[in-house]
Every structure is written in structure tokens, then in C-alpha cells.
PDB file of N, CA and C in Angstrom:
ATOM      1  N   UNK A   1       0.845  -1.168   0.000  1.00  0.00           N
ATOM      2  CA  UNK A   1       0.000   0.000   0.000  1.00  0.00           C
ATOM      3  C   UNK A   1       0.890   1.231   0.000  1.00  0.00           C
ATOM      4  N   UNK A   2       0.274   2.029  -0.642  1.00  0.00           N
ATOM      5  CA  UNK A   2       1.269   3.419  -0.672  1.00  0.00           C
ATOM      6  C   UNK A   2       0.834   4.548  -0.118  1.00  0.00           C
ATOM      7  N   UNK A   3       1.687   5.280   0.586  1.00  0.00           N
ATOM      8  CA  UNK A   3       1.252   6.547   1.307  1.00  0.00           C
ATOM      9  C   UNK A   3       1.226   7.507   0.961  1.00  0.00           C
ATOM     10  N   UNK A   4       0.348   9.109   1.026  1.00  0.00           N
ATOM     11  CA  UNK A   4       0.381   9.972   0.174  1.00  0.00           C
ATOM     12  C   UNK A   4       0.541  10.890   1.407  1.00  0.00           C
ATOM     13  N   UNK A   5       1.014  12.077   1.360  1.00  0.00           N
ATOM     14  CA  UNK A   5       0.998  13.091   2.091  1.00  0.00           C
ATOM     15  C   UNK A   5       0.450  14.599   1.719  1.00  0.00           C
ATOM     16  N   UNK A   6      -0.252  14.868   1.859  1.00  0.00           N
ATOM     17  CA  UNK A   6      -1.246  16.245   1.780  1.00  0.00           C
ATOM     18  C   UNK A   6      -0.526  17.842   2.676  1.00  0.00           C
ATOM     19  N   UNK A   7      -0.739  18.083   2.160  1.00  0.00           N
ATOM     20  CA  UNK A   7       0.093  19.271   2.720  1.00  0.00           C
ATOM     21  C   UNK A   7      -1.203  20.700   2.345  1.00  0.00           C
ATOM     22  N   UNK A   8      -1.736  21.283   3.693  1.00  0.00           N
ATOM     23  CA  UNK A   8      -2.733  21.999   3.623  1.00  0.00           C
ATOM     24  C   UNK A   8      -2.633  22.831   4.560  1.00  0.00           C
ATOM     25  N   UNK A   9      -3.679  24.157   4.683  1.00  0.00           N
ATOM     26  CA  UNK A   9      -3.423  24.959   5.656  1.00  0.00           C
ATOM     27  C   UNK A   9      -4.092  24.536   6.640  1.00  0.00           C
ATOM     28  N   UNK A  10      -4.763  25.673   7.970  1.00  0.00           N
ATOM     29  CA  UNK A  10      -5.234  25.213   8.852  1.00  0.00           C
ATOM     30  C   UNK A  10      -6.540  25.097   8.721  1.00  0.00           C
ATOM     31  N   UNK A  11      -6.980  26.164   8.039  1.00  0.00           N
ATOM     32  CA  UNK A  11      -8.270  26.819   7.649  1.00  0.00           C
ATOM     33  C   UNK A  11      -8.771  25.108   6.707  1.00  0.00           C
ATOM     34  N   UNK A  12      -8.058  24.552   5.830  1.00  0.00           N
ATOM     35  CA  UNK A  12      -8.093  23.468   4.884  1.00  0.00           C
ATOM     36  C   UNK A  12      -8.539  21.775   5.801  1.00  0.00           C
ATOM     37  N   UNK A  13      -7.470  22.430   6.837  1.00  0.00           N
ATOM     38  CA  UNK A  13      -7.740  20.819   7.389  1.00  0.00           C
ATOM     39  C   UNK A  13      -8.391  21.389   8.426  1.00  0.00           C
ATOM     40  N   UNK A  14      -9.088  22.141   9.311  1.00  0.00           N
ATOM     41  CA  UNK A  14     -10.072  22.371   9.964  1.00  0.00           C
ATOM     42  C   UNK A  14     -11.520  21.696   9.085  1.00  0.00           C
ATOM     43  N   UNK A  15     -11.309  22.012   7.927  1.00  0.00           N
ATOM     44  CA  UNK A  15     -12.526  21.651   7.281  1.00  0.00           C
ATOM     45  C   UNK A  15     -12.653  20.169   6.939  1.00  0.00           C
ATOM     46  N   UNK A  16     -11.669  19.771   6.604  1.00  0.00           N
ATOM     47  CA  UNK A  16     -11.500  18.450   6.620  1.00  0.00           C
ATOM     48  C   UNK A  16     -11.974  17.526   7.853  1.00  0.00           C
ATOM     49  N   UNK A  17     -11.345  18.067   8.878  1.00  0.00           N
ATOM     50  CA  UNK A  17     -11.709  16.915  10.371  1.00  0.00           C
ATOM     51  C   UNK A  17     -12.883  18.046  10.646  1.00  0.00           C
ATOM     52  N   UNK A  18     -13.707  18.765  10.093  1.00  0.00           N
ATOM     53  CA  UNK A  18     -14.983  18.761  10.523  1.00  0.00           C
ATOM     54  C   UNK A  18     -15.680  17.588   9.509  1.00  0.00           C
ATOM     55  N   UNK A  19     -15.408  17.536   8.469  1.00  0.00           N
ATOM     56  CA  UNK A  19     -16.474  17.143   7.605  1.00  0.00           C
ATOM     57  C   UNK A  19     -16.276  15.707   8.089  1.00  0.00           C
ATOM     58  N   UNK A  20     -15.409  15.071   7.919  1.00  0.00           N
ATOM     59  CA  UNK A  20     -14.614  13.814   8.331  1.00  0.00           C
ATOM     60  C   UNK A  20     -15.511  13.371   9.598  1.00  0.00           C
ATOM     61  N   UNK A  21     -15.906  14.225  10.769  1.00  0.00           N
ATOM     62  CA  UNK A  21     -16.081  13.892  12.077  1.00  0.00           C
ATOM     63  C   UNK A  21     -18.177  14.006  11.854  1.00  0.00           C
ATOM     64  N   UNK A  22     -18.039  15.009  10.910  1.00  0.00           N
ATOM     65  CA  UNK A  22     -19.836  15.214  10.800  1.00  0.00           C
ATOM     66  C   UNK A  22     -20.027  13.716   9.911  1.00  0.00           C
ATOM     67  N   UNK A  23     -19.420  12.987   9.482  1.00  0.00           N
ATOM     68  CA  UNK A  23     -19.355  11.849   8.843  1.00  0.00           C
ATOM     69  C   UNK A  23     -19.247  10.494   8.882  1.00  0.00           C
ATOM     70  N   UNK A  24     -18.741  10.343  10.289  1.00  0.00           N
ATOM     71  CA  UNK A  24     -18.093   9.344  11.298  1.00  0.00           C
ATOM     72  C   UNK A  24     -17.329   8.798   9.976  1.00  0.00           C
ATOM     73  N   UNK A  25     -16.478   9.368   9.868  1.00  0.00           N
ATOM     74  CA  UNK A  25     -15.061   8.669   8.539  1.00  0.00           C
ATOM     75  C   UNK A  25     -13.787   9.334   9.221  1.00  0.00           C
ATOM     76  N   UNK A  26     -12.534   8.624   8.718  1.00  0.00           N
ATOM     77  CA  UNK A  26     -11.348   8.828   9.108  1.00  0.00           C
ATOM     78  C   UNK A  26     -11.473   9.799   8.011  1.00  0.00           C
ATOM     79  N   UNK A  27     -10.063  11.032   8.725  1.00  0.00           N
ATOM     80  CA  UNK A  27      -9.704  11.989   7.821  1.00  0.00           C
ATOM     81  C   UNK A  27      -9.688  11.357   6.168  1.00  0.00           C
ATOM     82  N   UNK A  28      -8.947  10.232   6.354  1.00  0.00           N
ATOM     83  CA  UNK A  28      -7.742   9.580   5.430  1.00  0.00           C
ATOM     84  C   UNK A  28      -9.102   9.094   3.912  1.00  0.00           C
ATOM     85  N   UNK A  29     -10.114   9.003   4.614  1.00  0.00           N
ATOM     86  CA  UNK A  29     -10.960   8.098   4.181  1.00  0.00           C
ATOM     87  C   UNK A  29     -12.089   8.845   3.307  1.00  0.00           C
ATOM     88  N   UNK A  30     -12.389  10.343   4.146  1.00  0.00           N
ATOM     89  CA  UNK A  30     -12.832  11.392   3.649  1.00  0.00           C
ATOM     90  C   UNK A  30     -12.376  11.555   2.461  1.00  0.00           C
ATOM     91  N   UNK A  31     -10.876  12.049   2.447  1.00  0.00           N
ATOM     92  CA  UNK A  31     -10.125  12.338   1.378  1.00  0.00           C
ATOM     93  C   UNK A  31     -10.117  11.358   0.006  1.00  0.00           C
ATOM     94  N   UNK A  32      -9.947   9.927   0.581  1.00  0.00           N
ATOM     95  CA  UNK A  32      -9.624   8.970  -0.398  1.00  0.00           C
ATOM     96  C   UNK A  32     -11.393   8.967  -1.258  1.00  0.00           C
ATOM     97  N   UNK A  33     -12.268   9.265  -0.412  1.00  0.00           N
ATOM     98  CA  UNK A  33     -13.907   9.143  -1.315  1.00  0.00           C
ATOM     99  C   UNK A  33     -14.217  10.122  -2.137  1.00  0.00           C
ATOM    100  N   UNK A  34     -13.471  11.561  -1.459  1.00  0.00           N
ATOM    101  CA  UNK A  34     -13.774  12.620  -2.909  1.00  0.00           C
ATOM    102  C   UNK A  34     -12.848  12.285  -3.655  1.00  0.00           C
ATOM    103  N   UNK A  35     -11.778  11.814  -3.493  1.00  0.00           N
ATOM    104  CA  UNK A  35     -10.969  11.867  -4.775  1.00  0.00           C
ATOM    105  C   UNK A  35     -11.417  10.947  -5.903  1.00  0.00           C
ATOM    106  N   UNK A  36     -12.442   9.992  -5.528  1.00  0.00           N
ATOM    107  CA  UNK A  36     -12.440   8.649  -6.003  1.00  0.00           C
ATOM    108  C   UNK A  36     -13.957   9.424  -6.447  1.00  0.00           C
ATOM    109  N   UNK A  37     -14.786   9.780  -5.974  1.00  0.00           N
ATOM    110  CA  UNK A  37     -15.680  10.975  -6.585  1.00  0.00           C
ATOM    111  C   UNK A  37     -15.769  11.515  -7.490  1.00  0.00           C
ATOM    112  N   UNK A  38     -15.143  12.852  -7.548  1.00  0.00           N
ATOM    113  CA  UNK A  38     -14.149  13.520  -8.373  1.00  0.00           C
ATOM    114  C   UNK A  38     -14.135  12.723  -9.458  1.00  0.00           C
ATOM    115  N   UNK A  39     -13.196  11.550  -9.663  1.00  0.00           N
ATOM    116  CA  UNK A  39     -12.586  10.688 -10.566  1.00  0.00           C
ATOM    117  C   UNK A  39     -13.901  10.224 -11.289  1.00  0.00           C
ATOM    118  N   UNK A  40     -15.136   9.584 -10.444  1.00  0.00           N
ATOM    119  CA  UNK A  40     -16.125   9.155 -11.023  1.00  0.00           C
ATOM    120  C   UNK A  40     -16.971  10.062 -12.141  1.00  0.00           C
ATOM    121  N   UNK A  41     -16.853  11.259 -11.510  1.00  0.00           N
ATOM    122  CA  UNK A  41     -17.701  12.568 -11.901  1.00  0.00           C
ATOM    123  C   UNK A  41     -16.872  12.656 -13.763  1.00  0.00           C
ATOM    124  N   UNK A  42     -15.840  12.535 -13.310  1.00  0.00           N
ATOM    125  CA  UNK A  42     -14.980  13.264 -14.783  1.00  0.00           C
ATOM    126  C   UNK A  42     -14.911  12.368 -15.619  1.00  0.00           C
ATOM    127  N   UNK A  43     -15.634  10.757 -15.092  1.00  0.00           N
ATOM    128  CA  UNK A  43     -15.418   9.744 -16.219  1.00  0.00           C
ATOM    129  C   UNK A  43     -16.934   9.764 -16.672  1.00  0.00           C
ATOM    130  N   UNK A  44     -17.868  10.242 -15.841  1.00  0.00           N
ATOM    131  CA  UNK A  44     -19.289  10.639 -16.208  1.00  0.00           C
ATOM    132  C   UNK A  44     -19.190  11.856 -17.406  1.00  0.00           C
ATOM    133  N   UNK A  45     -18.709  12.184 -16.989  1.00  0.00           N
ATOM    134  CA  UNK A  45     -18.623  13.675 -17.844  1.00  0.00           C
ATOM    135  C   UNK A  45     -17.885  13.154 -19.925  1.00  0.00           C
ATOM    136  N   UNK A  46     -16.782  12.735 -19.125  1.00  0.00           N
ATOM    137  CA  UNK A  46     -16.367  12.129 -20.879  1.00  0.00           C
ATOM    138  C   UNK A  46     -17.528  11.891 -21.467  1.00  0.00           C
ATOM    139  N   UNK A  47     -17.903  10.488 -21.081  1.00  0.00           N
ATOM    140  CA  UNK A  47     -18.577   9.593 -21.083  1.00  0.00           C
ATOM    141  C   UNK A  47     -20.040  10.622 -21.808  1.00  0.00           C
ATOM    142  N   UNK A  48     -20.654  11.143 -21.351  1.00  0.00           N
ATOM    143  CA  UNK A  48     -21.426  12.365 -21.239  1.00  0.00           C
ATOM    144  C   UNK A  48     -21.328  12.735 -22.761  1.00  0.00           C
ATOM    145  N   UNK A  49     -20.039  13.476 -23.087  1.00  0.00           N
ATOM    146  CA  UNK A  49     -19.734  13.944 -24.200  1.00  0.00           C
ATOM    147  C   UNK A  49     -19.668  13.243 -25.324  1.00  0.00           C
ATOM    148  N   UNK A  50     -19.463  12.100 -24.608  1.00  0.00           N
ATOM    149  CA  UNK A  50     -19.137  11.168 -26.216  1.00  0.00           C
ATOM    150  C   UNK A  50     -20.149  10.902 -26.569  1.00  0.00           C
ATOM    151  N   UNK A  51     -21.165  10.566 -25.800  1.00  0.00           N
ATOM    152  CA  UNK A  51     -22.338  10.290 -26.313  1.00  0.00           C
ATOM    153  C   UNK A  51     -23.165  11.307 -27.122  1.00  0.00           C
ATOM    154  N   UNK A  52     -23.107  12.410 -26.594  1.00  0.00           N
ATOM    155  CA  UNK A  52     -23.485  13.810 -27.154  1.00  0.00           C
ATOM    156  C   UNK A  52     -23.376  14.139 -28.494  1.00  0.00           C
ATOM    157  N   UNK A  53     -21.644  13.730 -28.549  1.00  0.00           N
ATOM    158  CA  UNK A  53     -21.064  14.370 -30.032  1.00  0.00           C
ATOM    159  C   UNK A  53     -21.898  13.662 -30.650  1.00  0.00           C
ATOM    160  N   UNK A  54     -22.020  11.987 -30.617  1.00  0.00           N
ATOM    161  CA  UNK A  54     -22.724  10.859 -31.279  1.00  0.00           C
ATOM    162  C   UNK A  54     -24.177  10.959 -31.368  1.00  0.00           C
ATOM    163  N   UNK A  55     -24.959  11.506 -30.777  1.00  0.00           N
ATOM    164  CA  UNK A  55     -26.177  12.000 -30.594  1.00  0.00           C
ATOM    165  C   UNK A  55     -26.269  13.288 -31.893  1.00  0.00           C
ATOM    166  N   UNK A  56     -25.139  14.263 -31.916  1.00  0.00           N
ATOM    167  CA  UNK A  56     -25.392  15.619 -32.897  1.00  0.00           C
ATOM    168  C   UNK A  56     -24.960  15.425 -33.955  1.00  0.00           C
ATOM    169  N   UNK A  57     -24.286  13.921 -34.226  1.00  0.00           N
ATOM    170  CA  UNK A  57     -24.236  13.262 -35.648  1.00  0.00           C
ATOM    171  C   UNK A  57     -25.380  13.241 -36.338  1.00  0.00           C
ATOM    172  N   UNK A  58     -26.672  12.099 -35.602  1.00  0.00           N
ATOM    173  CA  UNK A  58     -27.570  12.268 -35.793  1.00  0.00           C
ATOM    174  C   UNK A  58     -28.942  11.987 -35.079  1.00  0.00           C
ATOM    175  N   UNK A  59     -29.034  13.229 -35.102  1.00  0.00           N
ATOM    176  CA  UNK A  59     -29.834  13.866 -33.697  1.00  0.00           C
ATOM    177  C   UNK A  59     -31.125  12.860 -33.752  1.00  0.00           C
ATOM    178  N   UNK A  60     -31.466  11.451 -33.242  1.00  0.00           N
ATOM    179  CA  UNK A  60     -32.357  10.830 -33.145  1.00  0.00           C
ATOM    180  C   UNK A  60     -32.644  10.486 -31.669  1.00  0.00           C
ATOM    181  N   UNK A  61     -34.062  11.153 -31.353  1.00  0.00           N
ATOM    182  CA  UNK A  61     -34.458  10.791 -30.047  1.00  0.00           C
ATOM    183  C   UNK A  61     -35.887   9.958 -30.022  1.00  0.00           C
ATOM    184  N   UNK A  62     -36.060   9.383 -28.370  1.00  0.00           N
ATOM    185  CA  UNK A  62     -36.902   8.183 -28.441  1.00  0.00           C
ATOM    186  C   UNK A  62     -37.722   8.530 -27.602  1.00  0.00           C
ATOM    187  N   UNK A  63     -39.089   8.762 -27.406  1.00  0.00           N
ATOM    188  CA  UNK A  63     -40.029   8.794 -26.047  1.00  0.00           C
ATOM    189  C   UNK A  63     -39.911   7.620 -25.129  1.00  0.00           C
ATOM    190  N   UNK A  64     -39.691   7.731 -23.624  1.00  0.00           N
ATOM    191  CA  UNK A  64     -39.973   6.700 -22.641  1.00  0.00           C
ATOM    192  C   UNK A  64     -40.854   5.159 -23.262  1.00  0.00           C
ATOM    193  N   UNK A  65     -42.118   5.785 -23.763  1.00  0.00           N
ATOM    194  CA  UNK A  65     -43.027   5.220 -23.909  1.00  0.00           C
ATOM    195  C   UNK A  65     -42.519   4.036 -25.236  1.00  0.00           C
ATOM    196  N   UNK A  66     -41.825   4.793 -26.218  1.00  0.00           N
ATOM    197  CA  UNK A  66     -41.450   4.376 -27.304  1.00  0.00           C
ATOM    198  C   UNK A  66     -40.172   3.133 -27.180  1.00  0.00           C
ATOM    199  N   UNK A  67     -39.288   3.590 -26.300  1.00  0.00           N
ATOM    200  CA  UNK A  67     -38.479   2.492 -25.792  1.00  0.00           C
ATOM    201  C   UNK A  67     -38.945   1.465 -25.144  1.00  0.00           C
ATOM    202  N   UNK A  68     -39.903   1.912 -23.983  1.00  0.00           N
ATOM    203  CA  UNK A  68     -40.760   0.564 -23.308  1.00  0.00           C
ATOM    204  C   UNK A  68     -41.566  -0.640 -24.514  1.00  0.00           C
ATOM    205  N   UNK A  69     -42.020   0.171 -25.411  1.00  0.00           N
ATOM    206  CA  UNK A  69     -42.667  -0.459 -26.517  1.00  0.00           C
ATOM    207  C   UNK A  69     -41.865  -1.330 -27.406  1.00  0.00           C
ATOM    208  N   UNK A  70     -40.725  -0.852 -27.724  1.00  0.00           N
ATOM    209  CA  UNK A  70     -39.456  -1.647 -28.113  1.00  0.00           C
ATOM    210  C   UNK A  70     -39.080  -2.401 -27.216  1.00  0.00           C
ATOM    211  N   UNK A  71     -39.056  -3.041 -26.243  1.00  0.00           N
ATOM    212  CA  UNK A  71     -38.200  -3.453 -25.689  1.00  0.00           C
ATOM    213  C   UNK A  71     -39.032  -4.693 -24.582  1.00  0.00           C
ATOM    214  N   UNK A  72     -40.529  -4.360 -24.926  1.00  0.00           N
ATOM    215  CA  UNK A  72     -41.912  -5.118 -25.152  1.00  0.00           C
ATOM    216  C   UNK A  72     -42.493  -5.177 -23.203  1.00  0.00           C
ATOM    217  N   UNK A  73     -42.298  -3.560 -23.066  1.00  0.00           N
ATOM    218  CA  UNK A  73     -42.733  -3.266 -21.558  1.00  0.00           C
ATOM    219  C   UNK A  73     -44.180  -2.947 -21.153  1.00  0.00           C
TER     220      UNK A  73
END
């Protein structure tokens, strides 16, 4: 396992071991879930776009109703 070291002010990690403690989570643990967050968010986001561009290729959309019907709901 590898160790990382954070280097922050006071004002930074005050906020930290509040949020951490309003959370019942270790500092360490706080940190490691937004980052892993974060990470999720920005692979949503690609992800997001690619589909988009592929969508304004050609712009074909489906009603709820119309997919349930396809798909024999």
C-alpha cells in the first residue's frame, strides 16, 4: 500500500476533520472518497460527451413510452 501526504493549511484541514467527524469517517478516508468521486464525476462527464457528439451526428431521439414499446414493456 502506498502513502500519500497532503500538505494543507489550517483553515483546509479544519474543514476536513470537521467534515470527516460530521461523517463518522477517518480523515484519510474522507479524502480517499472525494478523490475517487471527483474521478467518477470526470469519467461521467467524458462519457457524457461522447455520447453527445454521437447524438449531434444524428440527432435521433426516443419517447420513454417508445423504448418501453421496443423493448416489449
Amino acid at each position: 500500500m502506498s502513502v500519500l501526504s497532503v500538505r494543507m493549511n489550517s483553515a483546509e484541514y479544519g474543514a476536513l476533520q470537521k467534515f470527516a467527524k460530521a461523517n463518522n469517517v477517518s480523515m484519510n478516508k474522507a479524502l480517499k472518497d472525494a478523490f475517487f468521486e471527483m474521478l467518477e464525476d470526470q469519467y461521467d462527464i467524458e462519457a457524457f460527451d461522447k455520447a453527445y457528439a454521437e447524438y449531434l451526428k444524428e440527432p435521433v431521439a426516443f419517447t420513454l413510452e417508445e423504448v418501453n414499446k421496443h423493448l416489449g414493456k
